[in-house]
PDB file of N, CA and C in Angstrom:
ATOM      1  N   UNK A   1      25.441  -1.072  37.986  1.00  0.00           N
ATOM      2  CA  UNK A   1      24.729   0.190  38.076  1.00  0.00           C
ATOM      3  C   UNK A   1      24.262   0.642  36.693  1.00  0.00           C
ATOM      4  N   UNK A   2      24.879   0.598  36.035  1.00  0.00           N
ATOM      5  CA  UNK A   2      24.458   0.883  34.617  1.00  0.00           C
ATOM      6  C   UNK A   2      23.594  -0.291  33.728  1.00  0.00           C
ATOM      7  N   UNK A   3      23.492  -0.934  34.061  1.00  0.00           N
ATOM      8  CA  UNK A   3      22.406  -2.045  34.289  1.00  0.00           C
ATOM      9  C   UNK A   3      21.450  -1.490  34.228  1.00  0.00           C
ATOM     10  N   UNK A   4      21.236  -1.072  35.526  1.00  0.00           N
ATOM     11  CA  UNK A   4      20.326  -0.975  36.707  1.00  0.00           C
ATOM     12  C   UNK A   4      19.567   0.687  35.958  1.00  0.00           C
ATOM     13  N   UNK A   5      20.602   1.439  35.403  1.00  0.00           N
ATOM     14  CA  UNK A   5      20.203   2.764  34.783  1.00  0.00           C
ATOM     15  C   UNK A   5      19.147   2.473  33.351  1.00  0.00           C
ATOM     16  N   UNK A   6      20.190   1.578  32.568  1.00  0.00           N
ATOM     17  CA  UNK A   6      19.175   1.224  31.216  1.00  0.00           C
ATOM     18  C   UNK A   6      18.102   0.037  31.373  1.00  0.00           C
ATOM     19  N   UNK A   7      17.912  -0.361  32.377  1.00  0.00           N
ATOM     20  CA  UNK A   7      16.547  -0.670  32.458  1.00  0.00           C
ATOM     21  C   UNK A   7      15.954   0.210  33.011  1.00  0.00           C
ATOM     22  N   UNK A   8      15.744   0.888  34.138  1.00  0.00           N
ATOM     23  CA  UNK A   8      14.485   2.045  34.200  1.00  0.00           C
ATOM     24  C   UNK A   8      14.872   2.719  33.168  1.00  0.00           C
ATOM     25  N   UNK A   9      15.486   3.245  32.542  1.00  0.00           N
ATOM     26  CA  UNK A   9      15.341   4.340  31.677  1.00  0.00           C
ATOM     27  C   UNK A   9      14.013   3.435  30.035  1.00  0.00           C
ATOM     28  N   UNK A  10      14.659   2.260  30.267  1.00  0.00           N
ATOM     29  CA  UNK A  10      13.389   1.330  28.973  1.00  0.00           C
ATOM     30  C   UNK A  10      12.573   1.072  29.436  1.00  0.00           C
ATOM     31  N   UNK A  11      12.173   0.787  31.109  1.00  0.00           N
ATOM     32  CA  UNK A  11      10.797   0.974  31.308  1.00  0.00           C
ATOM     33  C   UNK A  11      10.178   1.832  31.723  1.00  0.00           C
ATOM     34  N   UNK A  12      10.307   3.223  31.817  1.00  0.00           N
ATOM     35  CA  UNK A  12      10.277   4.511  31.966  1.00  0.00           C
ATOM     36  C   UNK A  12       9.842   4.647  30.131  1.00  0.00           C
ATOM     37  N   UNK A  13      10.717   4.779  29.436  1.00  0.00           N
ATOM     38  CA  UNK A  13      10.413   5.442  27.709  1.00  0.00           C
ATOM     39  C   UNK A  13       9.102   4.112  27.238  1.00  0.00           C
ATOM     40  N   UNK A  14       8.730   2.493  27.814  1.00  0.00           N
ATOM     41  CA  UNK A  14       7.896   1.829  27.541  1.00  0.00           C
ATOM     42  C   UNK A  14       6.330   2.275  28.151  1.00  0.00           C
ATOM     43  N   UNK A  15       6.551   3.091  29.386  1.00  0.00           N
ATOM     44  CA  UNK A  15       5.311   3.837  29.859  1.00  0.00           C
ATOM     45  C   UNK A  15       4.709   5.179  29.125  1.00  0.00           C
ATOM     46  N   UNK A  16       5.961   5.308  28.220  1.00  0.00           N
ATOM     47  CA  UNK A  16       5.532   7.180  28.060  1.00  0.00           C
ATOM     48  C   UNK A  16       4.923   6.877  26.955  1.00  0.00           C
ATOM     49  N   UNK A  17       4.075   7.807  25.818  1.00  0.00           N
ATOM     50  CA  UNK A  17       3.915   7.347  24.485  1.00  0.00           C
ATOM     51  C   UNK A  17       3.290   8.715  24.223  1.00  0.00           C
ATOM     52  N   UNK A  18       3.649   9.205  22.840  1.00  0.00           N
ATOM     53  CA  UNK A  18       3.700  10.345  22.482  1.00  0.00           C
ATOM     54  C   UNK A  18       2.299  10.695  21.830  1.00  0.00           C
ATOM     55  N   UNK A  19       1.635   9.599  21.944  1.00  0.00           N
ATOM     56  CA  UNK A  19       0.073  10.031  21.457  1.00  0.00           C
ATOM     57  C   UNK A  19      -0.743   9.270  22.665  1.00  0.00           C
ATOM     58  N   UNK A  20      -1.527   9.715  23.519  1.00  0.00           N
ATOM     59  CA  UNK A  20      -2.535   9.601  24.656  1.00  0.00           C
ATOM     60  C   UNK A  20      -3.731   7.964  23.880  1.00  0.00           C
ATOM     61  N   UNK A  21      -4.004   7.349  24.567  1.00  0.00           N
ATOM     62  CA  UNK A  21      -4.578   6.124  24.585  1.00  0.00           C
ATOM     63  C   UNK A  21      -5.613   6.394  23.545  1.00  0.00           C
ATOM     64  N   UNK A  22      -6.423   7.473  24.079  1.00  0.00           N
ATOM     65  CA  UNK A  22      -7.751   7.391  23.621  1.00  0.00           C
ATOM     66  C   UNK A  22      -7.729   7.987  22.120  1.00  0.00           C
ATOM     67  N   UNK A  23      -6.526   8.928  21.725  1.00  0.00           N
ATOM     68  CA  UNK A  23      -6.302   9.522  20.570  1.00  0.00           C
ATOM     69  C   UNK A  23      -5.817   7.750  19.312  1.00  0.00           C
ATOM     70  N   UNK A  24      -4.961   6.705  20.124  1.00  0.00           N
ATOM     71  CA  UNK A  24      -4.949   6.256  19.643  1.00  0.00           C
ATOM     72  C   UNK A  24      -5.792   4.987  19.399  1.00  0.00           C
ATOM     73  N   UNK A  25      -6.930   4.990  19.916  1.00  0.00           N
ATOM     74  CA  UNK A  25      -8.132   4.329  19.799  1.00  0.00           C
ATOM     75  C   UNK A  25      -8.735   5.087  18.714  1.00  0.00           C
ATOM     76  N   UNK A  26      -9.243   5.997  18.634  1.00  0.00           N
ATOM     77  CA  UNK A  26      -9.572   6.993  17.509  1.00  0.00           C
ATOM     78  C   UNK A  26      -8.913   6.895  16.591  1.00  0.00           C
ATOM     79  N   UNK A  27      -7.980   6.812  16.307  1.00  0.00           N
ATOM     80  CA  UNK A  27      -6.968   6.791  14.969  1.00  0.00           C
ATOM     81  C   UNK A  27      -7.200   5.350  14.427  1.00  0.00           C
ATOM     82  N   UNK A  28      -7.348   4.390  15.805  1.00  0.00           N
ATOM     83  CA  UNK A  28      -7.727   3.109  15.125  1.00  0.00           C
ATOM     84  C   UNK A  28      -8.756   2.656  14.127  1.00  0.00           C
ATOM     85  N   UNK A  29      -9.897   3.607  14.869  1.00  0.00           N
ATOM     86  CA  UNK A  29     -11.268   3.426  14.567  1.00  0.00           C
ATOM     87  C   UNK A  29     -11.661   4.116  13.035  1.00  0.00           C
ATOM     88  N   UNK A  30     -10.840   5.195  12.969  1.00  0.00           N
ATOM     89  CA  UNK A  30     -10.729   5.850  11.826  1.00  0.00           C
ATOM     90  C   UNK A  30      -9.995   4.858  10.698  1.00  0.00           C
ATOM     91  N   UNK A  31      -9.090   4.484  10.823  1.00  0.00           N
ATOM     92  CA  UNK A  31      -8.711   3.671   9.897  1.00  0.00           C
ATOM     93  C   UNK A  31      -9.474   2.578   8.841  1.00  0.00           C
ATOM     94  N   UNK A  32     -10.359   1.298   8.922  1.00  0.00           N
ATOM     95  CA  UNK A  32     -11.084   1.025   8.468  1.00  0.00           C
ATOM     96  C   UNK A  32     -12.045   2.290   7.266  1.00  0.00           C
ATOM     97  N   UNK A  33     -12.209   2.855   8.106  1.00  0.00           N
ATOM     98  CA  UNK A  33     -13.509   3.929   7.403  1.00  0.00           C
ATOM     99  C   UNK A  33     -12.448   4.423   5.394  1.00  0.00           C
ATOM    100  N   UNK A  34     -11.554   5.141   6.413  1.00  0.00           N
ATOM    101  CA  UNK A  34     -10.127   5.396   5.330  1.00  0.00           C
ATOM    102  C   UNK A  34      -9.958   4.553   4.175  1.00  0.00           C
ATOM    103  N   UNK A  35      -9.777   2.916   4.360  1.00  0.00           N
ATOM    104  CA  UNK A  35      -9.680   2.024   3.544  1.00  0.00           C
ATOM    105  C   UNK A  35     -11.008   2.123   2.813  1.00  0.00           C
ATOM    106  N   UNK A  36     -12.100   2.368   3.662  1.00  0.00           N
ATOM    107  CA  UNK A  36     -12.990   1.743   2.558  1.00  0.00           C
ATOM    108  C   UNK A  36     -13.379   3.126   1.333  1.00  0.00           C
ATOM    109  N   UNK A  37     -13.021   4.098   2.118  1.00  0.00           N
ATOM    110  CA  UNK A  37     -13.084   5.110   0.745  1.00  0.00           C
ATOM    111  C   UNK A  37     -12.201   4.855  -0.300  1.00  0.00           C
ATOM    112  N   UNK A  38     -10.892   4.961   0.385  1.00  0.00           N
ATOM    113  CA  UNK A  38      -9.839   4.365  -0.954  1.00  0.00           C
ATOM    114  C   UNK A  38     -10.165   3.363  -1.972  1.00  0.00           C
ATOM    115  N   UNK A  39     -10.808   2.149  -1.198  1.00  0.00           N
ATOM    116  CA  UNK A  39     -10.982   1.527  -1.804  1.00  0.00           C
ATOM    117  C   UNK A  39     -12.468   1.281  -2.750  1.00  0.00           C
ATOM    118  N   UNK A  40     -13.231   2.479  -2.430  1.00  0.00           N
ATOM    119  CA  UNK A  40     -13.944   3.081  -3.113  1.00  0.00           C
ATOM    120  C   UNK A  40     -13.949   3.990  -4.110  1.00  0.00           C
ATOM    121  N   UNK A  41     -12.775   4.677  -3.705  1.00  0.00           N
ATOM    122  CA  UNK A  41     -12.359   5.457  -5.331  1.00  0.00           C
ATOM    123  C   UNK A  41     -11.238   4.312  -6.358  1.00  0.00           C
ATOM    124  N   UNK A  42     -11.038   3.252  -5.894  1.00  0.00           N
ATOM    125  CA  UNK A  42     -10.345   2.513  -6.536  1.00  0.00           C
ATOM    126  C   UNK A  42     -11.313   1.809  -7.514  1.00  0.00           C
ATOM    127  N   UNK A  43     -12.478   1.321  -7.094  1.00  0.00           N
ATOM    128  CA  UNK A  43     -13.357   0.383  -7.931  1.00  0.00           C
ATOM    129  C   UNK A  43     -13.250   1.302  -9.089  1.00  0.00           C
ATOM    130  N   UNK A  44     -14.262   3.039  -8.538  1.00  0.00           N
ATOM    131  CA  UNK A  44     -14.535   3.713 -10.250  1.00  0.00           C
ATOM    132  C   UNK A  44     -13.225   3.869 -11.039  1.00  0.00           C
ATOM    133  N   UNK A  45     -12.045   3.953 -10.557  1.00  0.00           N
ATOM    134  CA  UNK A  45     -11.465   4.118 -11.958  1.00  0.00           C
ATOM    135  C   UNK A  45     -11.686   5.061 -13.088  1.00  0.00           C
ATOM    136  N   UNK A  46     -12.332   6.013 -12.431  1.00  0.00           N
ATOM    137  CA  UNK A  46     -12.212   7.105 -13.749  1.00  0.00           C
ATOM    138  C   UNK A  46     -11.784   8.485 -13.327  1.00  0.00           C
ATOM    139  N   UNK A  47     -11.561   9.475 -14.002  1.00  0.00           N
ATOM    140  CA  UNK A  47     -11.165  10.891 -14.100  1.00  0.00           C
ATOM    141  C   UNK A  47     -12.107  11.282 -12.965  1.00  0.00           C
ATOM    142  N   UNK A  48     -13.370  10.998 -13.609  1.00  0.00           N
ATOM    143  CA  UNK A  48     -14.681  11.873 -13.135  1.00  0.00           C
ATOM    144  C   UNK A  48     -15.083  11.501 -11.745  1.00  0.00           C
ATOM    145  N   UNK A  49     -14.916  10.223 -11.276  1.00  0.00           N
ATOM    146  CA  UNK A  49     -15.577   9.164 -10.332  1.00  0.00           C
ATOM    147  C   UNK A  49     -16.758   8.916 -10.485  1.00  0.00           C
ATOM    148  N   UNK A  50     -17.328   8.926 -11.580  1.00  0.00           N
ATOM    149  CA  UNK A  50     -18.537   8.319 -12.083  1.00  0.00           C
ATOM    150  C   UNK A  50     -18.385   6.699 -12.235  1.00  0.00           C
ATOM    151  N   UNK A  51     -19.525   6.146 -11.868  1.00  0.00           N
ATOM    152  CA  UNK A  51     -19.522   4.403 -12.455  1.00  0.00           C
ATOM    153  C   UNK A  51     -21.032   4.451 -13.043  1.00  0.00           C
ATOM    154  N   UNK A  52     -20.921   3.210 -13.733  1.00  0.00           N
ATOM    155  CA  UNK A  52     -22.072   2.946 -14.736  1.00  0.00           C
ATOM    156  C   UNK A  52     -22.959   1.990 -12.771  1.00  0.00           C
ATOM    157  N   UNK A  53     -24.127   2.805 -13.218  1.00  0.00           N
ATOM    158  CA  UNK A  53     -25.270   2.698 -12.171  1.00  0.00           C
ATOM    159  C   UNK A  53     -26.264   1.950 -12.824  1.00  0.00           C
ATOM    160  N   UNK A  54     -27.290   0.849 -12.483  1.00  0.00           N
ATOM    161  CA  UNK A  54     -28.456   0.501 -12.961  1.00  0.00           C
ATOM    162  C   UNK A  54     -29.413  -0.458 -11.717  1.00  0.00           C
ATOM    163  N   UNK A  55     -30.457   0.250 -11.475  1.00  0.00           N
ATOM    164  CA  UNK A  55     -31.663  -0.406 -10.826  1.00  0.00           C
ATOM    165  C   UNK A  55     -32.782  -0.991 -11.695  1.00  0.00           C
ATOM    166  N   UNK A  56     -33.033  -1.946 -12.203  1.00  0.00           N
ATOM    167  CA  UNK A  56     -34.075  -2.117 -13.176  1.00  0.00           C
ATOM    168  C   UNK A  56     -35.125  -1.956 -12.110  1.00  0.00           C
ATOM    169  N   UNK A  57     -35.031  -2.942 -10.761  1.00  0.00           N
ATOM    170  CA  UNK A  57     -36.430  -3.356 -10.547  1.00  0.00           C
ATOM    171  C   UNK A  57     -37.156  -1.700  -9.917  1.00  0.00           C
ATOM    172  N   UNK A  58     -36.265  -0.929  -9.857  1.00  0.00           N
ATOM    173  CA  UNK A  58     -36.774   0.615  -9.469  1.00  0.00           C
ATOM    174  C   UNK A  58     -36.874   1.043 -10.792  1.00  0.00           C
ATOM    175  N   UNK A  59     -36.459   0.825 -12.108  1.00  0.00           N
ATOM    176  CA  UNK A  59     -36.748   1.238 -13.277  1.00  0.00           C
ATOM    177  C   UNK A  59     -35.840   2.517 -13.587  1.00  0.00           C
ATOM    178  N   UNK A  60     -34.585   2.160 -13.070  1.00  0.00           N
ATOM    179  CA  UNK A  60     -33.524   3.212 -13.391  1.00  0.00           C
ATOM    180  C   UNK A  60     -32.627   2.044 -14.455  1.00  0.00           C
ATOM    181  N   UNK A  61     -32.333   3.113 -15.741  1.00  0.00           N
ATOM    182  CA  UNK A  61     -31.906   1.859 -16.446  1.00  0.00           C
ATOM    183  C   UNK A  61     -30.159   2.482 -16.243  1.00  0.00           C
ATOM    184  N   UNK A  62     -29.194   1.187 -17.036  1.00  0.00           N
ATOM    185  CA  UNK A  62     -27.799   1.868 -16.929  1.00  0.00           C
ATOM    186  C   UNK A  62     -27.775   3.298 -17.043  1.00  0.00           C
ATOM    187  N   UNK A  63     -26.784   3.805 -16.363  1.00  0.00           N
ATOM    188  CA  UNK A  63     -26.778   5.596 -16.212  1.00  0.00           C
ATOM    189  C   UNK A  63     -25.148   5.610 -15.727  1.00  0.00           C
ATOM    190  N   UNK A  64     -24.766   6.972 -15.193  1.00  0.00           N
ATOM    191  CA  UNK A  64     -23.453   6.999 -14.833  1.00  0.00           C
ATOM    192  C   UNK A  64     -23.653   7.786 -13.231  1.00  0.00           C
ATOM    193  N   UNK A  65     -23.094   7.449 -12.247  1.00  0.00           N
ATOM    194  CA  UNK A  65     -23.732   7.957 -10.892  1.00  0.00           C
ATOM    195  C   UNK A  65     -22.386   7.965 -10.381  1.00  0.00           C
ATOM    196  N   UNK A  66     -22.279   9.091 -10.186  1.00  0.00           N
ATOM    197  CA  UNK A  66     -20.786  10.019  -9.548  1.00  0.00           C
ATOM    198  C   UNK A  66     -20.447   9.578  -7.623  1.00  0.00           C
ATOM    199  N   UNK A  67     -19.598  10.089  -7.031  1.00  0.00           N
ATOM    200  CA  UNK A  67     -19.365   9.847  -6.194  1.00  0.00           C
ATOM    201  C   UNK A  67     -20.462  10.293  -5.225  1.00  0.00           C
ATOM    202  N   UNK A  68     -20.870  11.829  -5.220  1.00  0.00           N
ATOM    203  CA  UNK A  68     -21.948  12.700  -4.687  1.00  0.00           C
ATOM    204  C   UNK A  68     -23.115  11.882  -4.895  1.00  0.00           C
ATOM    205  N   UNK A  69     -23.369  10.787  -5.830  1.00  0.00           N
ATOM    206  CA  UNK A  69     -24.645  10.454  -5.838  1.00  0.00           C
ATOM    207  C   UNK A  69     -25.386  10.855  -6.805  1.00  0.00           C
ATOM    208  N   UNK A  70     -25.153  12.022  -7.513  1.00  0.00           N
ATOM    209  CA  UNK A  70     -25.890  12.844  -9.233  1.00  0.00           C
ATOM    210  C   UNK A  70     -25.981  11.625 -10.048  1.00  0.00           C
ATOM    211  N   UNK A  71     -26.450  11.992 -11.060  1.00  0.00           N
ATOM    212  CA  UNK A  71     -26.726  10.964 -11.978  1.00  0.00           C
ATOM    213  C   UNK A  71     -27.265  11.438 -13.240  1.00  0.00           C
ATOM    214  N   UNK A  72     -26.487  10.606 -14.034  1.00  0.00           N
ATOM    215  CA  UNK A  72     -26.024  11.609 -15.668  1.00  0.00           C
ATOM    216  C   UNK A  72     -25.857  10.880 -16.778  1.00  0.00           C
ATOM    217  N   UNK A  73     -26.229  11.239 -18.277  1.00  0.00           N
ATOM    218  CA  UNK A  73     -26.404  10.244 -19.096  1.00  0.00           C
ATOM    219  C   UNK A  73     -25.112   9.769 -19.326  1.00  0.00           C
ATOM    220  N   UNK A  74     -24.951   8.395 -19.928  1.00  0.00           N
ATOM    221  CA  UNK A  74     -23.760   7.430 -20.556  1.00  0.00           C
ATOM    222  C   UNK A  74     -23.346   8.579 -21.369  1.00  0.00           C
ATOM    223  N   UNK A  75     -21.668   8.432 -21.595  1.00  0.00           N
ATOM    224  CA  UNK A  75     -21.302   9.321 -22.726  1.00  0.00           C
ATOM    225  C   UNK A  75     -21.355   8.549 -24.030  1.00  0.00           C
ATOM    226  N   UNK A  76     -22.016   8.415 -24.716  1.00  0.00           N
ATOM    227  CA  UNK A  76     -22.073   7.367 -26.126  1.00  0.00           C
ATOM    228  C   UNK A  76     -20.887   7.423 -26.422  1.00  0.00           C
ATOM    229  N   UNK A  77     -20.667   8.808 -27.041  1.00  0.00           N
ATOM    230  CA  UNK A  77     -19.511   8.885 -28.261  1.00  0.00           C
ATOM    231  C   UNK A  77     -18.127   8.565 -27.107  1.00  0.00           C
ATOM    232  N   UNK A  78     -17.783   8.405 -26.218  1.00  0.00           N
ATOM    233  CA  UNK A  78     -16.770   7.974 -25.249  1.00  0.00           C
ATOM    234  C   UNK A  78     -16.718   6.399 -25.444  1.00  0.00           C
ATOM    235  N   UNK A  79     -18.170   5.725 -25.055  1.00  0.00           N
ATOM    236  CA  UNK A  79     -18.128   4.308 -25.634  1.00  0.00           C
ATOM    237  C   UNK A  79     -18.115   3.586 -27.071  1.00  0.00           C
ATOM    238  N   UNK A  80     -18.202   4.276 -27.713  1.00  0.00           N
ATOM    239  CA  UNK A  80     -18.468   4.580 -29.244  1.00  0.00           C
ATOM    240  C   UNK A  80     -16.534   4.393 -29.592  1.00  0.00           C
ATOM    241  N   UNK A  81     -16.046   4.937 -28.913  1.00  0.00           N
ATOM    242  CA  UNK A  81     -14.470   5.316 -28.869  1.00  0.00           C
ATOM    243  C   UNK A  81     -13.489   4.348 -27.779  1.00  0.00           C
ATOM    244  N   UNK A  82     -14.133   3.676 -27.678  1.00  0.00           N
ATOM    245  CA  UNK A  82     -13.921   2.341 -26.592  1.00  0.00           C
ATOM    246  C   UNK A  82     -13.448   2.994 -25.161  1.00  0.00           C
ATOM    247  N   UNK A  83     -14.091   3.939 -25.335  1.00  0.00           N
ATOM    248  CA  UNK A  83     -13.489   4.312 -23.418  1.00  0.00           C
ATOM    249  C   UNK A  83     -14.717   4.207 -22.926  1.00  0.00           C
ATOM    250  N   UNK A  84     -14.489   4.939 -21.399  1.00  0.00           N
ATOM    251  CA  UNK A  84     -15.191   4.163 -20.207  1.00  0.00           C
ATOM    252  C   UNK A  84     -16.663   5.620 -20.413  1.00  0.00           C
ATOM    253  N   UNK A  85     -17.785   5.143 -20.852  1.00  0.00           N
ATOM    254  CA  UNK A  85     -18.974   5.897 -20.739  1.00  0.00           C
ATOM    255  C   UNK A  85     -19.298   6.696 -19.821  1.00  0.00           C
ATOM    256  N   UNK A  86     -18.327   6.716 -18.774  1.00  0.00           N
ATOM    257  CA  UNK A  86     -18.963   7.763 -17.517  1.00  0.00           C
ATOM    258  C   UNK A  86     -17.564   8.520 -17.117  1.00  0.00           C
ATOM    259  N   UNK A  87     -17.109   8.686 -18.373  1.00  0.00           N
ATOM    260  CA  UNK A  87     -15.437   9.468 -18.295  1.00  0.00           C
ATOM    261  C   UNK A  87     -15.028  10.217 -19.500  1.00  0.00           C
ATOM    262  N   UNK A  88     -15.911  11.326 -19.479  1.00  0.00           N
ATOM    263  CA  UNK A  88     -16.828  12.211 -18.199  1.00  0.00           C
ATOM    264  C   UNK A  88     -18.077  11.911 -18.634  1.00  0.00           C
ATOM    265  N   UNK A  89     -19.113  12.051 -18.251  1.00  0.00           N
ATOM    266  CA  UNK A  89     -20.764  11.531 -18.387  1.00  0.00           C
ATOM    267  C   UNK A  89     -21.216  12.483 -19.079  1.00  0.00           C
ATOM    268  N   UNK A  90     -22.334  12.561 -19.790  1.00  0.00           N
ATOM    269  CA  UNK A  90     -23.140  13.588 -20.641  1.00  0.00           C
ATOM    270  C   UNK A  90     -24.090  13.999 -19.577  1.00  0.00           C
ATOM    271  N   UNK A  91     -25.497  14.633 -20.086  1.00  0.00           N
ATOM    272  CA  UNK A  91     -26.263  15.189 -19.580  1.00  0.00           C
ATOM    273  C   UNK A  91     -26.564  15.073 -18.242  1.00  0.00           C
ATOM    274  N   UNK A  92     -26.559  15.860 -17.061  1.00  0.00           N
ATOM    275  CA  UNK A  92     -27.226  15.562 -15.671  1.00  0.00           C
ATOM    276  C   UNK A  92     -28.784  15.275 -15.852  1.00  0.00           C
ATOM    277  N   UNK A  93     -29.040  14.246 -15.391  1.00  0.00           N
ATOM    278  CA  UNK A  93     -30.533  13.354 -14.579  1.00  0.00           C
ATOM    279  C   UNK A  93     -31.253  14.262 -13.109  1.00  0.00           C
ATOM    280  N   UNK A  94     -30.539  13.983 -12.228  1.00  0.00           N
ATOM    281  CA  UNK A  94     -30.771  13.849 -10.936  1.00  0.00           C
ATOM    282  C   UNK A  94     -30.142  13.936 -10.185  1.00  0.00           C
ATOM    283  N   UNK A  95     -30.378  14.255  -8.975  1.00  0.00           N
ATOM    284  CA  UNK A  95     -29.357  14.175  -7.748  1.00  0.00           C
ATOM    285  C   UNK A  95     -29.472  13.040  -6.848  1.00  0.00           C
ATOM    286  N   UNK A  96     -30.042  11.774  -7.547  1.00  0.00           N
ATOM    287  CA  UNK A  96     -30.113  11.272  -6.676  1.00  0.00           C
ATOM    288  C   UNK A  96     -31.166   9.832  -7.207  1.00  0.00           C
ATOM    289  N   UNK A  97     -31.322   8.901  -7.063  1.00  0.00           N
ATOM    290  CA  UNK A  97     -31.946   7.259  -7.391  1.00  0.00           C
ATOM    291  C   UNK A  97     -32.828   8.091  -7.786  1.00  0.00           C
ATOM    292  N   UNK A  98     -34.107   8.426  -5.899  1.00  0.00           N
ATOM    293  CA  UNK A  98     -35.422   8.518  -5.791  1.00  0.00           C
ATOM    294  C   UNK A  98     -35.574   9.831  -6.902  1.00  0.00           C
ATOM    295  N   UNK A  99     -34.598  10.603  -7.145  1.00  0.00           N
ATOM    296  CA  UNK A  99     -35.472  11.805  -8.515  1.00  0.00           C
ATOM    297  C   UNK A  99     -35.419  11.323  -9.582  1.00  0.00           C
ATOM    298  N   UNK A 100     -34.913  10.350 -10.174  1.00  0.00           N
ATOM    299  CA  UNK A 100     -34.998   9.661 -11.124  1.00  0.00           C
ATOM    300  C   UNK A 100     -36.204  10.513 -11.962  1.00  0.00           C
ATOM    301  N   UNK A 101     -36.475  10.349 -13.692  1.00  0.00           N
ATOM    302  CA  UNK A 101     -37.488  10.423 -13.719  1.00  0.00           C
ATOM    303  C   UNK A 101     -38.309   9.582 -14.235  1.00  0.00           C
ATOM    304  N   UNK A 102     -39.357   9.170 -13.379  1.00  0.00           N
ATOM    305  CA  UNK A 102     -39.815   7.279 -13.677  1.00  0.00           C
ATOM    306  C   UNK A 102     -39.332   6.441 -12.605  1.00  0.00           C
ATOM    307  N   UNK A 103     -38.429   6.781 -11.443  1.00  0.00           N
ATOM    308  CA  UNK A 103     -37.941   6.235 -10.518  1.00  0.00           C
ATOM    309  C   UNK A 103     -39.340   5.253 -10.029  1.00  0.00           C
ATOM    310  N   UNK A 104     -39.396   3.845  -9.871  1.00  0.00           N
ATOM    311  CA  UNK A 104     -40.631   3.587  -9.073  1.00  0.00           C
ATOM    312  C   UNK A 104     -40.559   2.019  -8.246  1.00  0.00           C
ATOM    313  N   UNK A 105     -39.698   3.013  -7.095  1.00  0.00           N
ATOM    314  CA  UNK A 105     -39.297   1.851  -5.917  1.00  0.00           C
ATOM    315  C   UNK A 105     -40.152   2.670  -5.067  1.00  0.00           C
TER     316      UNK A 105
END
């Protein structure tokens, strides 16, 4: 009998589940997305989340282009000082590739 008790009771607690199917399809689906930001703030590596940006054949030359997408001069005197030129960036450019000025893709 007690057998007979702890098995329905484990396949009874193997039916139940404390988060609904479809919530955990969603959580699945979300996941990927998660990694790839992380692993998007992992590449820049800096304070600021700026990385050194460059399009020649659009005629954007090296620059420093933040997470948002802005875009802002190299810090010289940062590289000058052997650190990373876009930590923190000098002057704002643009908000964006296409405002560039001279942009011509």
């Amino acid at each position: 009998m007690k057998f007979l008790s702890t098995l329905l009771l484990s396949a009874m607690a193997s039916m139940v589940t404390a988060v609904p199917v479809e919530e955990e399809a969603a959580v699945a689906a979300r996941v990927p997305a998660a990694e790839a930001e992380a692993a998007e703030l992992e590449t820049r590596q800096t304070a600021s989340g700026c990385i050194y940006f460059a399009a020649p054949r659009c005629c954007v030359p090296t620059v420093c282009q933040c997470a948002n997408g802005w875009i802002y001069q190299i810090n010289q005197d940062a590289m000058n000082a052997g650190r990373h030129g876009c930590d923190p960036p000098w002057g704002f450019i643009a908000t964006s590739n296409s405002r560039f000025p001279g942009y011509c893709c």
